[in-house]
Protein backbone atom coordinates (compact mmCIF):
# COMPACT_ATOMS: atom_id res chain seq x y z
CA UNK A 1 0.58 -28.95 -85.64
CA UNK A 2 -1.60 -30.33 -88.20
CA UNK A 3 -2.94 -33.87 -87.58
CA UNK A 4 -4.81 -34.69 -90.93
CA UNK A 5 -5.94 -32.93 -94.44
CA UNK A 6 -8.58 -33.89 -96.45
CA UNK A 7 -9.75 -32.89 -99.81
CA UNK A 8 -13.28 -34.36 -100.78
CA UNK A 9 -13.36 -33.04 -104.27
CA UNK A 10 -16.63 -33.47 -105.95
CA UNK A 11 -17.42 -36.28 -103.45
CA UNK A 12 -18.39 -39.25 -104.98
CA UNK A 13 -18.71 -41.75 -102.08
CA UNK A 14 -17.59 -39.26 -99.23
CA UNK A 15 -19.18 -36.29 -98.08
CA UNK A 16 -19.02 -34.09 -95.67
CA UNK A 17 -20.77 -35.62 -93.28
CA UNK A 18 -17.96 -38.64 -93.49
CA UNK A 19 -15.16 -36.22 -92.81
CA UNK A 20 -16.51 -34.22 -89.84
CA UNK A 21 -17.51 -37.87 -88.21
CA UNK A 22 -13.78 -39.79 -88.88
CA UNK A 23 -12.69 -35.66 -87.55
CA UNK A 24 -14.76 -35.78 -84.19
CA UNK A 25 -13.54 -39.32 -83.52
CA UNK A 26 -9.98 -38.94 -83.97
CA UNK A 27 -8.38 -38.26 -80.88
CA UNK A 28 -5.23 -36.83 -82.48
CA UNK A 29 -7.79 -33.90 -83.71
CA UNK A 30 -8.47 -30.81 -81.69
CA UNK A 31 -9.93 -28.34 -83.86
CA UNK A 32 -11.37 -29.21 -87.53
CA UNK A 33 -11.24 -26.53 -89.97
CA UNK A 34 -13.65 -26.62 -92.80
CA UNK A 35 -14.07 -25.23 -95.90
CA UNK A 36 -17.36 -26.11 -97.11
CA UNK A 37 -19.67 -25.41 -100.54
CA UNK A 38 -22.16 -27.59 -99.92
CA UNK A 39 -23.33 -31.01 -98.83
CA UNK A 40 -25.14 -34.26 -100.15
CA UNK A 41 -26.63 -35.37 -97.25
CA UNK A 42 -28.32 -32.81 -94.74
CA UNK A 43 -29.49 -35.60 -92.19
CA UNK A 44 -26.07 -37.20 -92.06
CA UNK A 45 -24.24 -33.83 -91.19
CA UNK A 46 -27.00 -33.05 -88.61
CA UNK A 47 -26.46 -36.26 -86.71
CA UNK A 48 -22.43 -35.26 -87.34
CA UNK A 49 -22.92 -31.83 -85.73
CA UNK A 50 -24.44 -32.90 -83.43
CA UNK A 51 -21.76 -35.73 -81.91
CA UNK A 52 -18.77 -33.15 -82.61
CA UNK A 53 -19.41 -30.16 -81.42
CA UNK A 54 -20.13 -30.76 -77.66
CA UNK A 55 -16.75 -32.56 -77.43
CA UNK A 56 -14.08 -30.11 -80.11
CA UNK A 57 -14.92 -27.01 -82.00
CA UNK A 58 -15.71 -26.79 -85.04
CA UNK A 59 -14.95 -24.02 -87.72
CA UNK A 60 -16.38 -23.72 -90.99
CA UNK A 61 -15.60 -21.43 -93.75
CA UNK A 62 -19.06 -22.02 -95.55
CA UNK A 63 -19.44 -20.58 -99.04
CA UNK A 64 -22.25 -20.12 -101.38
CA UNK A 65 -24.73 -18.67 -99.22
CA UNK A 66 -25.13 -15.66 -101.72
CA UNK A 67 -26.57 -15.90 -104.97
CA UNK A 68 -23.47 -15.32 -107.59
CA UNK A 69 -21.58 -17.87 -104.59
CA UNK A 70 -24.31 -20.76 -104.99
CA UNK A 71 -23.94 -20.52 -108.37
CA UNK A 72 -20.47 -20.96 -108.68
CA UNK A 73 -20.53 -23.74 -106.01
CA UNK A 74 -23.10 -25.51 -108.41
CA UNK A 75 -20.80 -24.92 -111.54
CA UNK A 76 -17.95 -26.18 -109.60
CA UNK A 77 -18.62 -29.34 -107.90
CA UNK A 78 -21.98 -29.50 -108.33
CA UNK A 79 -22.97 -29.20 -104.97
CA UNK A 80 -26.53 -28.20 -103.54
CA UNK A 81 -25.39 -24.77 -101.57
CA UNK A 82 -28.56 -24.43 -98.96
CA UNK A 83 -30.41 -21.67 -98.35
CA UNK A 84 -28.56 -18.97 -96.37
CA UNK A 85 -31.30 -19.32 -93.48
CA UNK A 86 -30.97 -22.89 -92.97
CA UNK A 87 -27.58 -22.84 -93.08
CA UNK A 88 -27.41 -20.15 -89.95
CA UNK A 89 -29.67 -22.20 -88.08
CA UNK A 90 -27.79 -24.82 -88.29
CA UNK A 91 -24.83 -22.97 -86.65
CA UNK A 92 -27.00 -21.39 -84.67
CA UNK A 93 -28.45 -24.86 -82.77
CA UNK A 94 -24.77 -26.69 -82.71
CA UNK A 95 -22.70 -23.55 -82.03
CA UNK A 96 -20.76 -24.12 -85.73
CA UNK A 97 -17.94 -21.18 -85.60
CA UNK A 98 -19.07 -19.53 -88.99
CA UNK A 99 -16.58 -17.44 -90.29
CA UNK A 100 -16.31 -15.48 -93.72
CA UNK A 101 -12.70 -16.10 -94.34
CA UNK A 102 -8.93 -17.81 -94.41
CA UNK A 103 -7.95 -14.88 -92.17
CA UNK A 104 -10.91 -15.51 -89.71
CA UNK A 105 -10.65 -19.24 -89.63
CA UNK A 106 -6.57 -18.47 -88.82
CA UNK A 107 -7.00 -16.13 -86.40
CA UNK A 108 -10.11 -18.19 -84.62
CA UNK A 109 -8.09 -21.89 -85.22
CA UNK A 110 -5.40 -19.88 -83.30
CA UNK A 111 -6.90 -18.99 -80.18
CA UNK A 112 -8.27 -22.82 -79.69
CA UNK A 113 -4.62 -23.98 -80.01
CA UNK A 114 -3.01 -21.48 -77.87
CA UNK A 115 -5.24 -20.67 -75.23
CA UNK A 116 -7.41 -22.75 -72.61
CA UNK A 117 -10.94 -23.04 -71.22
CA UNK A 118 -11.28 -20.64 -67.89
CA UNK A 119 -12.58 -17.28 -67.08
CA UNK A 120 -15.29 -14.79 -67.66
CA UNK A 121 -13.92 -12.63 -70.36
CA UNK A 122 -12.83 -10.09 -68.41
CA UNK A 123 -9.87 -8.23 -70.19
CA UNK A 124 -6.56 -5.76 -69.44
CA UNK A 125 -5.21 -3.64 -72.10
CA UNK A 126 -1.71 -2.86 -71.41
CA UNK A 127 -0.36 -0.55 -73.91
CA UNK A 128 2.60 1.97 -74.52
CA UNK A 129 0.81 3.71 -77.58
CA UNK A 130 -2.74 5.53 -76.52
CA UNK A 131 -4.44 5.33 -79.76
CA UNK A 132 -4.91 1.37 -80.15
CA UNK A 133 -5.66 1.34 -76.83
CA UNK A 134 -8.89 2.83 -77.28
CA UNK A 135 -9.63 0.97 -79.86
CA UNK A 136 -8.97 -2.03 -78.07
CA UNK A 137 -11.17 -0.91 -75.54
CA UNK A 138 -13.87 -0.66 -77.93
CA UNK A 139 -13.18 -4.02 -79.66
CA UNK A 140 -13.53 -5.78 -75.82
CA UNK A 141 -17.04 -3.81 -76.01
CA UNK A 142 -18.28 -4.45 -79.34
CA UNK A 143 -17.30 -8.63 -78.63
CA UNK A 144 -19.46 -8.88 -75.84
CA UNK A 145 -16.18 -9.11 -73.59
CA UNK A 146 -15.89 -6.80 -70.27
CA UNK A 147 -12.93 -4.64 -69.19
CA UNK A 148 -11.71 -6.09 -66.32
CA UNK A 149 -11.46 -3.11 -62.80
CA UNK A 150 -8.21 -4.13 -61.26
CA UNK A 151 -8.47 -4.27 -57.52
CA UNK A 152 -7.16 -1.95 -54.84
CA UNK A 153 -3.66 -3.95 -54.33
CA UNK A 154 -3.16 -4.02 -58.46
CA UNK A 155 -4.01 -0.14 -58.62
CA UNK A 156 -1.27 0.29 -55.80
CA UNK A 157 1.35 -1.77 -57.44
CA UNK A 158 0.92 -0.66 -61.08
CA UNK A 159 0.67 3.58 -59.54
CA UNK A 160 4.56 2.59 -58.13
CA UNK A 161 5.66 0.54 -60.60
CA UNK A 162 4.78 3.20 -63.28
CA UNK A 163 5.98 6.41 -63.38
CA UNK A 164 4.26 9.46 -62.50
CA UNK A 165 3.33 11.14 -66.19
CA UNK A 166 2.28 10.33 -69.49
CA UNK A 167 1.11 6.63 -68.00
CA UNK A 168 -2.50 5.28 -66.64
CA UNK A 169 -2.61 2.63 -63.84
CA UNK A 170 -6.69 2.02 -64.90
CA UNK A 171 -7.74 -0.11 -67.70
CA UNK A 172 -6.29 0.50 -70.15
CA UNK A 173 -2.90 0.47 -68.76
CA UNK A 174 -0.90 2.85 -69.58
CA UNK A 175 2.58 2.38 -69.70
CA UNK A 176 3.90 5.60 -71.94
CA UNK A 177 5.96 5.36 -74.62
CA UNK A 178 8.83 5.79 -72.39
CA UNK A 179 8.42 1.38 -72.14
CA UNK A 180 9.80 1.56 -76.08
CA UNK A 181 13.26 1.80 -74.14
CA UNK A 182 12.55 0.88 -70.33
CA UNK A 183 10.82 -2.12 -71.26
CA UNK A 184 10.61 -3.56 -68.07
CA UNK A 185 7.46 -1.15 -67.59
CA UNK A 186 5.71 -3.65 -69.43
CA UNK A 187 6.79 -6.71 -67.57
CA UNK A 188 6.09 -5.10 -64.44
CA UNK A 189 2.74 -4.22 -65.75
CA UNK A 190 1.71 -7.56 -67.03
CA UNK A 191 2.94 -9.22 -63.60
CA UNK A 192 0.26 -7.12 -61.62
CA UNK A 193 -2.78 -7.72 -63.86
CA UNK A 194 -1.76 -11.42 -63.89
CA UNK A 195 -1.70 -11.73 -60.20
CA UNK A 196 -5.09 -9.62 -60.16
CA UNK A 197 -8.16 -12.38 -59.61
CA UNK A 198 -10.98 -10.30 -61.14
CA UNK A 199 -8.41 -10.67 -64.77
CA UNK A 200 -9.06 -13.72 -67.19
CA UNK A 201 -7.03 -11.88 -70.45
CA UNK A 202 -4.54 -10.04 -70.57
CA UNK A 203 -3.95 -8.12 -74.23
CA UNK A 204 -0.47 -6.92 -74.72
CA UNK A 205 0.28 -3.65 -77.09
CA UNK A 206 3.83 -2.69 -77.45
CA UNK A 207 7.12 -3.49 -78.10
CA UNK A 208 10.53 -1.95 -78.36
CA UNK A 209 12.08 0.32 -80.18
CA UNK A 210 14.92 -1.74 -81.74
CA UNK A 211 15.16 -5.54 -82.39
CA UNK A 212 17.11 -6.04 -79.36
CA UNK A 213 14.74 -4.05 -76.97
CA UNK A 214 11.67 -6.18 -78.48
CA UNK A 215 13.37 -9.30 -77.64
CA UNK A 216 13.81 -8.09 -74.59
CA UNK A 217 10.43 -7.28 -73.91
CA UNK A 218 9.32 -10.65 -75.89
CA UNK A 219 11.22 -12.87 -73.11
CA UNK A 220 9.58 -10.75 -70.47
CA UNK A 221 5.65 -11.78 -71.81
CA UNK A 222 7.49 -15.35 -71.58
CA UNK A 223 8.45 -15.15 -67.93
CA UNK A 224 5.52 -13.49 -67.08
CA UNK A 225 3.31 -16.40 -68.33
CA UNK A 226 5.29 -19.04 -67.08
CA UNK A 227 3.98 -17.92 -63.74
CA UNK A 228 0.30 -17.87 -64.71
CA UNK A 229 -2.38 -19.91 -65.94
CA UNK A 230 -4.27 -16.84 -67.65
CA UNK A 231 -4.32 -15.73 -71.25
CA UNK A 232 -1.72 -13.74 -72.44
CA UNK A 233 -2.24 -12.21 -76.20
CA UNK A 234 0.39 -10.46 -78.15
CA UNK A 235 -0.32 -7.91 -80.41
CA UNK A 236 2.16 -7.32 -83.14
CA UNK A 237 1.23 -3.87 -85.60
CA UNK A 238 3.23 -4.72 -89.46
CA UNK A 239 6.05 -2.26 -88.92
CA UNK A 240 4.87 -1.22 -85.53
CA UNK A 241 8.32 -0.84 -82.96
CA UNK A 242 10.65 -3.48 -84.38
CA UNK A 243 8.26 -6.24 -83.14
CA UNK A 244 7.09 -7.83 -86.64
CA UNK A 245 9.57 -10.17 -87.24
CA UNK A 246 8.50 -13.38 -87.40
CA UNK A 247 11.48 -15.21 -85.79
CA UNK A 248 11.36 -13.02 -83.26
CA UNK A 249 7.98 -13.85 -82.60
CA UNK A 250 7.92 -17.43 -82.82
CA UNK A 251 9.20 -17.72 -79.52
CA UNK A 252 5.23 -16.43 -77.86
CA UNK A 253 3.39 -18.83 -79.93
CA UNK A 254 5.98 -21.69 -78.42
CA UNK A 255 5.24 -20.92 -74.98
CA UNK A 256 1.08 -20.10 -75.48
CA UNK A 257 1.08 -17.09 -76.30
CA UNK A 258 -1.03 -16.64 -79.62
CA UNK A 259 0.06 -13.09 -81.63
CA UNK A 260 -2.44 -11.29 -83.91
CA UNK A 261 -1.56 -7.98 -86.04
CA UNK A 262 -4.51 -5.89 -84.29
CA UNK A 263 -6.38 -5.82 -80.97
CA UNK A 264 -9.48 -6.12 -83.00
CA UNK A 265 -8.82 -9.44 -84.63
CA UNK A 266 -7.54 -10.72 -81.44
CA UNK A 267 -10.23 -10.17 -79.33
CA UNK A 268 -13.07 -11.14 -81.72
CA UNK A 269 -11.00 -14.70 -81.88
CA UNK A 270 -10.88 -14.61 -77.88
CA UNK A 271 -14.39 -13.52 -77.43
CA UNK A 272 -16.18 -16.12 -80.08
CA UNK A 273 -13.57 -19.05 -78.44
CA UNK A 274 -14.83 -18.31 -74.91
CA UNK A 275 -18.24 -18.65 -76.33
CA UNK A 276 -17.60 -21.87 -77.59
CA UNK A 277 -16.22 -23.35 -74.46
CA UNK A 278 -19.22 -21.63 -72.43
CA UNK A 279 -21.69 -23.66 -74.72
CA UNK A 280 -19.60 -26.53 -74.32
CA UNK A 281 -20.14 -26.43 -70.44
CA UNK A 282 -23.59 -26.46 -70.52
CA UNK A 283 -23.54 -29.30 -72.71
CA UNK A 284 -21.76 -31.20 -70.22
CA UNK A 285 -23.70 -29.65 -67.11
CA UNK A 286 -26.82 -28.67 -68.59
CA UNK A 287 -28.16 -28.32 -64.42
């Protein structure tokens, strides 16, 4: 839910600095959002910056920093853009999540709501398809995430749980596209990683193939995270195996589970929000 909006306009008498202080003091607010061109008063968003974002992240859509975008932040409000550099710095020394867009700020403002402090990074793909798998596997990689090695007793379980061809007990999981109709294969496989302790993530891939099959399989990522305290994240391809329907995915976001439209975006919001809460902690416990 959405605790306040504000619109500052061409700031006469409040800037930015005002919003993000009244933002890090509410206690209603858990995540600020910002869409910024520019600011009036550098030292007062310092001193801001630097009381918000050891206690809730903050996100910031910041525009202008090219040349044609400065100038049509100037033409617009007025406002004095900052030098690219200084800008960066500045997210650089407060840990500011930059990001370059609606979509980015969504996806990112997503994970913060839905998922908790915890864990290393270490991720399980669990997927019926083999393509996005891999390229899952490379977007854990690229992130600066780690593939998780599920233990001995996790190996054992998912090799008896699965069945003998076409599927991959290892990381990524491999549950063949036989789950699309036997989609208890997924369920099973999401209850093993979930019990394994090396796993902090678990990224889910599939779905069925007909609306009641996906619901199916939606109630079992339910279940399966009412048992655990790790992340569970839904992927959910446009017109990927009946599983793009919206109310048939509100359900996951209601019970924690955030759901992104690729493995990529997911995990770059996952990776960047467990960076955040890792700077946080040192802030606290800087020994």
């Amino acid at each position: 839910s959405i605790s306040r909006v504000s619109s500052s306009g061409n700031v006469a008498d409040v800037d930015m600095a005002d919003l993000i202080e009244n933002m890090g003091r509410d206690e209603e607010t858990r995540i600020v959002c910002s869409y910024c061109e520019g600011v009036r008063e550098a030292g007062r968003l310092v001193r801001a910056l630097g009381d918000m974002t050891p206690q809730k992240p903050l996100i910031m859509w910041k525009v202008g920093l090219t040349g044609a975008g400065a100038k049509a932040a100037s033409s617009h409000t007025g406002a004095l853009t900052g030098q690219k550099d200084l800008w960066e710095g500045l997210f650089r020394q407060f840990h500011v999540l930059d990001v370059k867009d609606i979509e980015e700020m969504c996806d990112l403002a997503m994970a913060f709501y839905h998922l908790s402090p915890g864990g290393t990074g270490r991720v399980v793909i669990v997927s019926g398809p083999g393509g996005p798998a891999v390229s899952a596997a490379d977007a854990v990689e690229r992130n600066g995430l780690s593939m998780a090695v599920p233990g001995r007793e996790s190996l054992r379980r998912l090799k008896a749980a699965l069945p003998p061809a076409g599927t991959s007990p290892a990381n990524p999981v491999d549950v063949g596209l036989s789950a699309s109709f036997d989609i208890r294969l997924y369920q099973d496989a999401l209850e093993i990683v979930l019990d394994d302790p090396g796993v902090d993530a678990v990224v889910m891939l599939g779905g069925g193939a007909s609306l009641d099959i996906s619901a199916e399989y939606i109630g079992g990522l339910i279940r399966a995270k009412e048992r655990s305290d790790k992340h569970v994240i839904a992927i959910a391809y446009p017109g990927f195996v009946q599983i793009d329907q919206e109310e048939l995915l509100r359900p996951l976001q209601e019970h924690g589970i955030p759901v992104y439209p690729t493995p990529e975006r997911a995990l770059r919001a996952y990776a960047r929000m467990s960076g955040y809460y890792r700077y946080q902690a040192l802030r606290r416990n800087p020994g």
